[in-house]
Protein backbone atom coordinates (compact mmCIF):
# COMPACT_ATOMS: atom_id res chain seq x y z
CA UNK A 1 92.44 -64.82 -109.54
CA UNK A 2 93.13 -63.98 -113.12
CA UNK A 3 94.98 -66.43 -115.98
CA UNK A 4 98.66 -64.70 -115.10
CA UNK A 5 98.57 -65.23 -111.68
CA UNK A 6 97.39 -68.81 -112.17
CA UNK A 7 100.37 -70.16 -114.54
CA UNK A 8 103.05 -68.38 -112.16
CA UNK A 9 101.64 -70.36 -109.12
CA UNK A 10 101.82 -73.57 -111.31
CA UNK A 11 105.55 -72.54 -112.01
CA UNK A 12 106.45 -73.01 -108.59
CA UNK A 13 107.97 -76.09 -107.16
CA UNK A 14 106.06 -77.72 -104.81
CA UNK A 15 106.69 -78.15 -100.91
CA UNK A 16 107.35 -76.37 -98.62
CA UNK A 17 108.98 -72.84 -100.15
CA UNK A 18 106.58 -73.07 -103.34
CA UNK A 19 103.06 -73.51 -101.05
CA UNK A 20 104.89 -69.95 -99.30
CA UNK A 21 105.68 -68.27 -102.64
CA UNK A 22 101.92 -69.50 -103.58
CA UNK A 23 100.13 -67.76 -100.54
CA UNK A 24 102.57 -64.72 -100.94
CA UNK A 25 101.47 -64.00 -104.86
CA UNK A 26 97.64 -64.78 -104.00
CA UNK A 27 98.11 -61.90 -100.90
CA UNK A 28 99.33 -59.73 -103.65
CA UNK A 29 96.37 -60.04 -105.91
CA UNK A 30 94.18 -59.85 -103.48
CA UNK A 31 95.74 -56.49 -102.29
CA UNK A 32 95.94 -55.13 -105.34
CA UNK A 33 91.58 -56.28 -106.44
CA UNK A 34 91.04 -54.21 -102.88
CA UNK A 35 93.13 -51.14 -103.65
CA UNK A 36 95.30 -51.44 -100.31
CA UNK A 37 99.12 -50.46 -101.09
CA UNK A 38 101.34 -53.89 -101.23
CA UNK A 39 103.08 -54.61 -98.41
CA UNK A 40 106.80 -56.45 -98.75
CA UNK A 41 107.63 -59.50 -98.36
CA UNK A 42 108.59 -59.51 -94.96
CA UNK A 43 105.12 -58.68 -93.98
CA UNK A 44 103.42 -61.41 -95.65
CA UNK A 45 106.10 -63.45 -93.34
CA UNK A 46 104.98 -62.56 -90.35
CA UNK A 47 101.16 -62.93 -91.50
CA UNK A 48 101.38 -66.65 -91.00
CA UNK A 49 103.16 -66.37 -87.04
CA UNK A 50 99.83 -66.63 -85.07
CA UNK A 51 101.04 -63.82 -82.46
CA UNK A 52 101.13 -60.90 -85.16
CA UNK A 53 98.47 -62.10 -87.11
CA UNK A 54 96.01 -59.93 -85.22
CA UNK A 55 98.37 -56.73 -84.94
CA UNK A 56 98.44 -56.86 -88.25
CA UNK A 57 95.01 -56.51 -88.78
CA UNK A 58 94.37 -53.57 -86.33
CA UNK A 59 97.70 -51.75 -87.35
CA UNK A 60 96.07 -52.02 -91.58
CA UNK A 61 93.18 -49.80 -90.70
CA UNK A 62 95.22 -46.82 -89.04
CA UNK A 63 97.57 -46.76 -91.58
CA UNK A 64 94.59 -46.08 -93.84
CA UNK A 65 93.99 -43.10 -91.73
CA UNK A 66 97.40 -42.07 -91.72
CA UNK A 67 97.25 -41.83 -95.70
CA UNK A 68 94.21 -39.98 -95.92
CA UNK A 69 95.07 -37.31 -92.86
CA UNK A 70 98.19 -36.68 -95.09
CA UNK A 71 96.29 -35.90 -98.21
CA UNK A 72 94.25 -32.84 -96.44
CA UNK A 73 96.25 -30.09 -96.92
CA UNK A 74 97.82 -28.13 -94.33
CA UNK A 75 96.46 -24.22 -93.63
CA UNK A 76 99.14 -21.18 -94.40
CA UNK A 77 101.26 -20.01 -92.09
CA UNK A 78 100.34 -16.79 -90.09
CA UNK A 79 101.89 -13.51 -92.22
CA UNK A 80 104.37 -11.50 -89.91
CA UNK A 81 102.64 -8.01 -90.17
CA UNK A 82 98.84 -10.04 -89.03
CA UNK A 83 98.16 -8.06 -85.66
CA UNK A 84 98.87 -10.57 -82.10
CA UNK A 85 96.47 -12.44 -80.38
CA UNK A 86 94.98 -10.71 -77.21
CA UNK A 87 95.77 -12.53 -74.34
CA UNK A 88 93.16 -14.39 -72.32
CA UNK A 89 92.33 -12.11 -68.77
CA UNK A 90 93.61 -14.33 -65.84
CA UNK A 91 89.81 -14.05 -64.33
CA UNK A 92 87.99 -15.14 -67.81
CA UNK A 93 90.84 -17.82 -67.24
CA UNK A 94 89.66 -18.91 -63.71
CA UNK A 95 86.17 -18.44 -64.96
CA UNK A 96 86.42 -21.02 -67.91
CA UNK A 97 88.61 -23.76 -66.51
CA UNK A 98 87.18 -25.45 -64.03
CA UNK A 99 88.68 -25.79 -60.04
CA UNK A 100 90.19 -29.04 -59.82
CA UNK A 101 89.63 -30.43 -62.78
CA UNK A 102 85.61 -30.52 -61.87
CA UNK A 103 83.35 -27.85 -62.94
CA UNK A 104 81.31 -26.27 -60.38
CA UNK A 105 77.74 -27.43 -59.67
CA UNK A 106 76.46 -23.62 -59.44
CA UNK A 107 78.90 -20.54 -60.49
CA UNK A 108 78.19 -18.16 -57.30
CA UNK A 109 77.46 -14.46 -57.99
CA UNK A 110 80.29 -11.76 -58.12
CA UNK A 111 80.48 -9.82 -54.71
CA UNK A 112 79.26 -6.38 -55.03
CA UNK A 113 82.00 -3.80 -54.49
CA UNK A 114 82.11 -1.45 -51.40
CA UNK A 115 80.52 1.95 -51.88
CA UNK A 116 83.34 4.62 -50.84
CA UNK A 117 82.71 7.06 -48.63
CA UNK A 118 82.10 10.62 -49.76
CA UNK A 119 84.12 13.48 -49.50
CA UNK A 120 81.88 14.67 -46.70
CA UNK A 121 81.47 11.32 -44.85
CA UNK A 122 86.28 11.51 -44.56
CA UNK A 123 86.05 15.45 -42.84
CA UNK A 124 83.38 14.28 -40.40
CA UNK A 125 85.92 12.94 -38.13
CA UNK A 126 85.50 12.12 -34.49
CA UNK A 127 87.60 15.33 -33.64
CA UNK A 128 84.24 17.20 -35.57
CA UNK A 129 81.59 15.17 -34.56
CA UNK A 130 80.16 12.35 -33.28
CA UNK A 131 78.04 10.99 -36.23
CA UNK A 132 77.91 7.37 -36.93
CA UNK A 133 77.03 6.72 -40.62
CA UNK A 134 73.44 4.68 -41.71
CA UNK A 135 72.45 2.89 -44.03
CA UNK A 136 70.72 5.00 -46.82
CA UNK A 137 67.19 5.00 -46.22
CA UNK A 138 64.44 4.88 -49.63
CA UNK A 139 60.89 5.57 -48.64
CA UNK A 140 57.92 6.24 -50.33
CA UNK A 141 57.33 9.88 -52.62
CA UNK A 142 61.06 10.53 -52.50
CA UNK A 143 61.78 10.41 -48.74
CA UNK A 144 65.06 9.56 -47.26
CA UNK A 145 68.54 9.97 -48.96
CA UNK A 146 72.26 8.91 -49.03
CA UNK A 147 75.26 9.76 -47.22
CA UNK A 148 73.36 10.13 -44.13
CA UNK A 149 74.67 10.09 -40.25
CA UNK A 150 73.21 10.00 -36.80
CA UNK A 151 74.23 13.48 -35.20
CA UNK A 152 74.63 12.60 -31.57
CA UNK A 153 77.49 15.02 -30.69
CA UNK A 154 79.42 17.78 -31.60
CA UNK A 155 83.08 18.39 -29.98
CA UNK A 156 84.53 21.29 -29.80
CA UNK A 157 88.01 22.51 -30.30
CA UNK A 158 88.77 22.48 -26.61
CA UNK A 159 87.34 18.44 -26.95
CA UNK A 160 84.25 19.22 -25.01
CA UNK A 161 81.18 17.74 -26.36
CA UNK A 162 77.95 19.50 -27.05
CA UNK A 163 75.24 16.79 -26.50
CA UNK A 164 71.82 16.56 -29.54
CA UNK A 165 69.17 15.68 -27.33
CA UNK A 166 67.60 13.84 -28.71
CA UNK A 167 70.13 13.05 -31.72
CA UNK A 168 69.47 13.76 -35.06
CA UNK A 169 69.21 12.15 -38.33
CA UNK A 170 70.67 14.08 -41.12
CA UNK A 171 72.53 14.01 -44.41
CA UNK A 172 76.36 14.47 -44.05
CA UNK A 173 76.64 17.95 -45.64
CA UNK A 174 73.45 19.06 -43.53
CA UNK A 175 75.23 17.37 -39.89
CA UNK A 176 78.34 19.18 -41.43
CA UNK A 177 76.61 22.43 -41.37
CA UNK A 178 75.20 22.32 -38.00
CA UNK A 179 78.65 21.66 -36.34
CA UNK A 180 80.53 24.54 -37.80
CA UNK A 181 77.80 26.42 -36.70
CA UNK A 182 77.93 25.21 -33.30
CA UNK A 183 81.79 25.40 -32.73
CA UNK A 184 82.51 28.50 -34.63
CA UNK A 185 79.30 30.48 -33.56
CA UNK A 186 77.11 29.58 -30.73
CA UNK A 187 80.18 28.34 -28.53
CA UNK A 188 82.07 31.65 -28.74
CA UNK A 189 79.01 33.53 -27.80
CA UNK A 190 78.14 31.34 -24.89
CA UNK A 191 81.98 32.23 -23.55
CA UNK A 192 81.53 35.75 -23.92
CA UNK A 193 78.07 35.71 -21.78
CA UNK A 194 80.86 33.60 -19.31
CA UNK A 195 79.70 30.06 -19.66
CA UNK A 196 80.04 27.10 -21.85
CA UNK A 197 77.35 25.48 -23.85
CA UNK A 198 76.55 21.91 -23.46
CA UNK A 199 73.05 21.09 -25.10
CA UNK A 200 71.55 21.31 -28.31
CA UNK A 201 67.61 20.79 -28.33
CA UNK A 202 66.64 19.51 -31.35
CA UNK A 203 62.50 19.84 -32.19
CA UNK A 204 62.86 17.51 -35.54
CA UNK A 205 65.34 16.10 -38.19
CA UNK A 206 64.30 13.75 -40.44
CA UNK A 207 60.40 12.55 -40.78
CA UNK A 208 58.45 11.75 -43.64
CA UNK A 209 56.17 14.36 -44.29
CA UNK A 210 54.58 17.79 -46.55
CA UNK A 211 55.44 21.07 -45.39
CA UNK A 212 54.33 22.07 -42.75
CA UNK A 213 52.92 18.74 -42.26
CA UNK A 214 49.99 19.34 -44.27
CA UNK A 215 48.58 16.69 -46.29
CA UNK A 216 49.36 16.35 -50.01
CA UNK A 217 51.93 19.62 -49.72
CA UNK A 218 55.13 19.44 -51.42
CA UNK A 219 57.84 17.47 -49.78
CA UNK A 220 59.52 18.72 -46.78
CA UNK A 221 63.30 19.45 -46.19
CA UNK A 222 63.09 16.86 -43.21
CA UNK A 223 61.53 14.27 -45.61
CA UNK A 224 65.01 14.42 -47.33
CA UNK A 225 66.91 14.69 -43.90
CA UNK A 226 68.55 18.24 -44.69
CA UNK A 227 66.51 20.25 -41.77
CA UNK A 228 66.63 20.89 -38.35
CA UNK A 229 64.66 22.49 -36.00
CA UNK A 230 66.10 23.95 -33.09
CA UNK A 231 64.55 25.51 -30.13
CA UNK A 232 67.34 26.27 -27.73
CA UNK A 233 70.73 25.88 -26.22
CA UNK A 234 71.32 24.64 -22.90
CA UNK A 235 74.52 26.43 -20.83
CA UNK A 236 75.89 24.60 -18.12
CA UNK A 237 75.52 26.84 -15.66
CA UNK A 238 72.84 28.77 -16.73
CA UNK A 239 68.49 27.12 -17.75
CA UNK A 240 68.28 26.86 -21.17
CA UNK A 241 68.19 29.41 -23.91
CA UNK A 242 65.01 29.58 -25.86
CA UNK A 243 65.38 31.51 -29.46
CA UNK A 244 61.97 32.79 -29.58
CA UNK A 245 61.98 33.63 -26.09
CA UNK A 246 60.99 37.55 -26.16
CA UNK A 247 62.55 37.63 -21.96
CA UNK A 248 66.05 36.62 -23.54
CA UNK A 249 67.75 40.15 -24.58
CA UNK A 250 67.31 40.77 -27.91
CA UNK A 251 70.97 41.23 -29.02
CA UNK A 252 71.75 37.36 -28.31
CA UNK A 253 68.75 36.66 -30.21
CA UNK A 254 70.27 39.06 -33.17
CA UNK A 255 73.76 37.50 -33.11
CA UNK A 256 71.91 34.14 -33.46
CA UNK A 257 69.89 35.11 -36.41
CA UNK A 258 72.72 37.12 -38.16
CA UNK A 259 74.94 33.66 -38.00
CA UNK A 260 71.95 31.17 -38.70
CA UNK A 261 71.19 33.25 -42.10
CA UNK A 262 75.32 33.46 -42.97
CA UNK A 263 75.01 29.67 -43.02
CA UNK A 264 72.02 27.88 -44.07
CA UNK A 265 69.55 28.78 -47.30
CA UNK A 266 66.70 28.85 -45.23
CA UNK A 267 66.19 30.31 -41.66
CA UNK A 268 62.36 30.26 -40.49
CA UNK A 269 61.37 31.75 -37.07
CA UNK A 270 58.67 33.83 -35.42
CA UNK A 271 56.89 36.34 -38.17
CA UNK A 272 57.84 33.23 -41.33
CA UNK A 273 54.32 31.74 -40.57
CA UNK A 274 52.01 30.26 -38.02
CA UNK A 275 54.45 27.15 -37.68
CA UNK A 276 57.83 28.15 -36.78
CA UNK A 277 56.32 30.85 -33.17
CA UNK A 278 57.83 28.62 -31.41
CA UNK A 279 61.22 26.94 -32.87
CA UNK A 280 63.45 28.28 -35.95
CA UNK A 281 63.88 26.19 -39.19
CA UNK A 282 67.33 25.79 -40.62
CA UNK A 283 67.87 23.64 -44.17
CA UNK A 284 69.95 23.86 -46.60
CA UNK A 285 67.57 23.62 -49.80
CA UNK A 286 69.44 24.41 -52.97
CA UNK A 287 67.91 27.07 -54.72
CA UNK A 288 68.62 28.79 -58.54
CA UNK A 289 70.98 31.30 -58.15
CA UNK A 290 71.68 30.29 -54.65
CA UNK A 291 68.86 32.03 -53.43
CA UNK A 292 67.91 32.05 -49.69
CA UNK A 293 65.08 33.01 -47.55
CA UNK A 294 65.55 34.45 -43.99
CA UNK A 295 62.77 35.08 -42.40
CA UNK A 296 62.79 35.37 -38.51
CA UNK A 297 61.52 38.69 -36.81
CA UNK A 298 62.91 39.44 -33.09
CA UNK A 299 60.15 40.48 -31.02
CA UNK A 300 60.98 43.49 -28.40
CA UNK A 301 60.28 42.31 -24.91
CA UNK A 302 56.46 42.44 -23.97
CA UNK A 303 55.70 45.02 -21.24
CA UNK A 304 55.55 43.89 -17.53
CA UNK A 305 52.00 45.43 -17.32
CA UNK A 306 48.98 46.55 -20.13
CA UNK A 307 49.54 50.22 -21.28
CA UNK A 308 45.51 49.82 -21.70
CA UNK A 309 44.83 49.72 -17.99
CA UNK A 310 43.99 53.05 -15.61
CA UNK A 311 47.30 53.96 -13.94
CA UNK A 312 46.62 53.87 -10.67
CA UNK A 313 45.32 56.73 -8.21
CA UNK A 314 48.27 58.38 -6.72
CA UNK A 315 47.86 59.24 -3.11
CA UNK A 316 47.83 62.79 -2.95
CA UNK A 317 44.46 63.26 -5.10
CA UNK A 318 41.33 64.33 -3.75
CA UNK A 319 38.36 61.87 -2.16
CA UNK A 320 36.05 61.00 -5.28
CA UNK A 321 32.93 62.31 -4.53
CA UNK A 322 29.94 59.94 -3.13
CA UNK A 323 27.14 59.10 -5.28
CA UNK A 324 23.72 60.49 -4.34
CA UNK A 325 20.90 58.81 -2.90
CA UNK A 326 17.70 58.43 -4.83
CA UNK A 327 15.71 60.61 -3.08
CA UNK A 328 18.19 63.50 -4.01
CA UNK A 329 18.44 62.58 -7.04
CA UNK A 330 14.32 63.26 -7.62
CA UNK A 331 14.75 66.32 -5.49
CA UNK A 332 17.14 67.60 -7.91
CA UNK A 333 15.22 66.65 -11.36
CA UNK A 334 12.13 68.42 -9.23
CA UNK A 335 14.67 71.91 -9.02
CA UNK A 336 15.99 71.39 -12.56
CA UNK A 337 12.14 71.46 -13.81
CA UNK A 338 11.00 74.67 -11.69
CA UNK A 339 13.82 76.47 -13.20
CA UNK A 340 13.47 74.83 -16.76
CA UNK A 341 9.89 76.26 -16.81
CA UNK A 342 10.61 79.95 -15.20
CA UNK A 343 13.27 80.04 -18.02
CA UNK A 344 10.54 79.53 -20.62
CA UNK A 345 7.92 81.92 -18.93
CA UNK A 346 10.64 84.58 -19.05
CA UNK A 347 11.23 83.96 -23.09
CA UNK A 348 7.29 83.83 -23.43
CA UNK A 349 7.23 87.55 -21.94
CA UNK A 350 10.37 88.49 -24.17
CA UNK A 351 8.86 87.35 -27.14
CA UNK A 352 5.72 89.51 -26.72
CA UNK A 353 8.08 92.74 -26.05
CA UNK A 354 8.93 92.87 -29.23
CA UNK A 355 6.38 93.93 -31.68
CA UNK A 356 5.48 97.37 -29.25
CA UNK A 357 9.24 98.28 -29.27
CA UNK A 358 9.27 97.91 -33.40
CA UNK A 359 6.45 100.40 -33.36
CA UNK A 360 7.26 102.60 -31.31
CA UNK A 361 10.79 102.69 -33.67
CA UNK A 362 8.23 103.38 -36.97
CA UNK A 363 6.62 106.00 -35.74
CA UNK A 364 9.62 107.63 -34.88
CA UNK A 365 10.66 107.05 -38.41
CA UNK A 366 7.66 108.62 -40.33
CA UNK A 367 8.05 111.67 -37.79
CA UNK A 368 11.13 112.87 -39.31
CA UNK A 369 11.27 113.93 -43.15
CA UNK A 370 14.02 111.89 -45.11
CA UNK A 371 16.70 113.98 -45.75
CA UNK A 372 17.61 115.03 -49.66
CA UNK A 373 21.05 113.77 -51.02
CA UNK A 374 23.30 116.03 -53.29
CA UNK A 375 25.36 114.58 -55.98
CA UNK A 376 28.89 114.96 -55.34
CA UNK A 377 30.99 117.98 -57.42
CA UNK A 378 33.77 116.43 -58.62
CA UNK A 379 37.11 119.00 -58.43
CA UNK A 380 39.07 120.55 -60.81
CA UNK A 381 42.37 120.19 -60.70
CA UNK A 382 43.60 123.84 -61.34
CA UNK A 383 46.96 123.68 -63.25
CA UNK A 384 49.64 126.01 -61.45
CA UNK A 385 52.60 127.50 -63.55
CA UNK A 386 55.67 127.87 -61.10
């Protein structure tokens, strides 16, 4: 405490009010050697009352804090032409504030959305076909595909269904395909031959495999489930057809071919190659310039008999004659010898004839003088006055 503060305190009166005016002045000095702001009077009251004595002493420090917060200055307000806030997305919302008040103990993973089904997959109706859809199917080398269906069916306009036997595995476009073909082809043909048809026999759809199953060959149409091989139809009242039948008449088998070719990119029958003598291919292989390939030659009928063999002996010919013992056959080469020999006696005899009738002819010759030849006159033409 310094001198000045000492000789006011000694000013005081003593008692009571001067021990109170004492403590009061030493409070100031003291606040003032600290640097704290001086509180009034009243407060220095109420630091004697035992009850506020310690709220006084925890209230001093935050009113520190109050001073100093209110010496930071404040930051600008936000200029009217600044662009807005973008508002937080409701699911980053969800995402960031925990359920409940409680954050999660492990965030589970967003659900995968629904693949929609194609263009294809919505005309494929059960008024078309019956063709539930798969799963897609990724094997090895490129095999399998998307969008594909189990063919087991085909209806037709009149709702009667055309069985696959057995049924076949095929993209949607391919199992598409086949049942135009089916109800706008092959069922109309089977009503004009005056029966209905009700089978479909299906060789192979989808498998794994090289052309032509050969081993390291180029991938095969039915290793990407757009081919099917088809042997026949059945008719239900009628055994089935068979395409590369040659007894079935060959104008059925030329409707078939002409419609096969109008709708697929690749028709492969009898005459393609050594594979397809006995079924016919149909795919639908995209090519460059839409190119397709139809190859299928219908074979006449074969004949009922070989045109190699002897016709046979008609009834009216003559006996054959019967073959001749041995014994004649020696007599005979005996005969055939005798007159082989006479015929070279009489050519011996011939032979020696000659030279006595060629001299007989030169005698003759040097008998008679050679006659003399004139030269020819030639003729004067004598010219005639008329």
């Amino acid at each position: 405490m310094n001198f000045t503060a000492q000789k006011a305190i000694r000013k005081w009166p003593s008692g009571a009010f001067g021990r109170i005016a004492a403590a009061m002045v030493t409070v100031a000095a003291a606040a003032i050697l600290i640097g704290m702001p001086v509180e009034p009077a009243a407060a220095a009251k109420a630091s004697r009352a035992s009850p506020w004595a310690d709220l006084f002493r925890q209230s001093q420090p935050r009113a520190r804090e109050k001073v100093r917060r209110a010496a930071v200055p404040l930051p600008k307000p936000r200029p009217a032409e600044a662009p807005s806030a973008k508002p937080e997305k409701p699911a980053e919302k969800e995402q960031a504030a925990p359920r409940n008040g409680k954050p999660d103990e492990q965030a589970a993973p967003a659900p995968q959305p629904t693949p929609q089904p194609s263009a294809c997959r919505l005309a494929l109706t059960d008024e078309v076909a019956i063709a539930p859809s798969i799963p897609d199917i990724h094997g090895a080398n490129g095999c399998g595909g998307e969008d594909l269906v189990r063919l087991e069916a085909i209806v037709l306009p009149d709702k009667r269904r055309v069985s696959v036997k057995p049924a076949a595995i095929l993209r949607c476009p391919m199992a598409s395909a086949v049942a135009d073909w089916i109800r706008n082809d092959i069922a109309p043909l089977a009503e004009r031959l005056g029966s209905t048809i009700s089978d479909l026999d299906n060789f192979d759809s989808f498998e794994c495999r090289g052309r032509n199953r050969i081993a390291g060959a180029k991938l095969s149409e039915h290793g990407r489930a757009n081919a099917l091989d088809v042997r026949g139809f059945k008719l239900t009242d009628a055994p089935m057809i068979s395409l590369t039948d040659r007894t079935v008449p060959r104008e059925l088998r030329e409707t078939v071919l002409r419609s096969a070719c109008a709708r697929f990119s690749t028709v492969l029958g009898p005459g393609s190659d050594w594979y397809h003598e006995d079924h016919i291919h149909l795919d639908l292989m995209e090519r460059r310039g839409n190119y397709r390939i139809c190859q299928w030659d219908v074979w006449d009928p074969l004949p009922q008999k070989a045109p190699l063999l002897p016709a046979e002996r008609p009834e009216e010919a003559p006996p054959r004659e019967v073959a001749a013992k041995p014994e004649d056959v020696k007599a005979e080469r005996k005969q055939d010898a005798a007159k082989s020999e006479a015929a070279k006696s009489e050519a011996f005899k011939a032979h020696e004839a000659e030279p006595e009738a060629e001299k007989s002819n030169a005698d003759k010759e040097e008998a008679e003088p050679p006659r003399e030849q004139k030269p020819a006159k030639k003729k004067r033409r004598q010219n005639r006055r008329s």
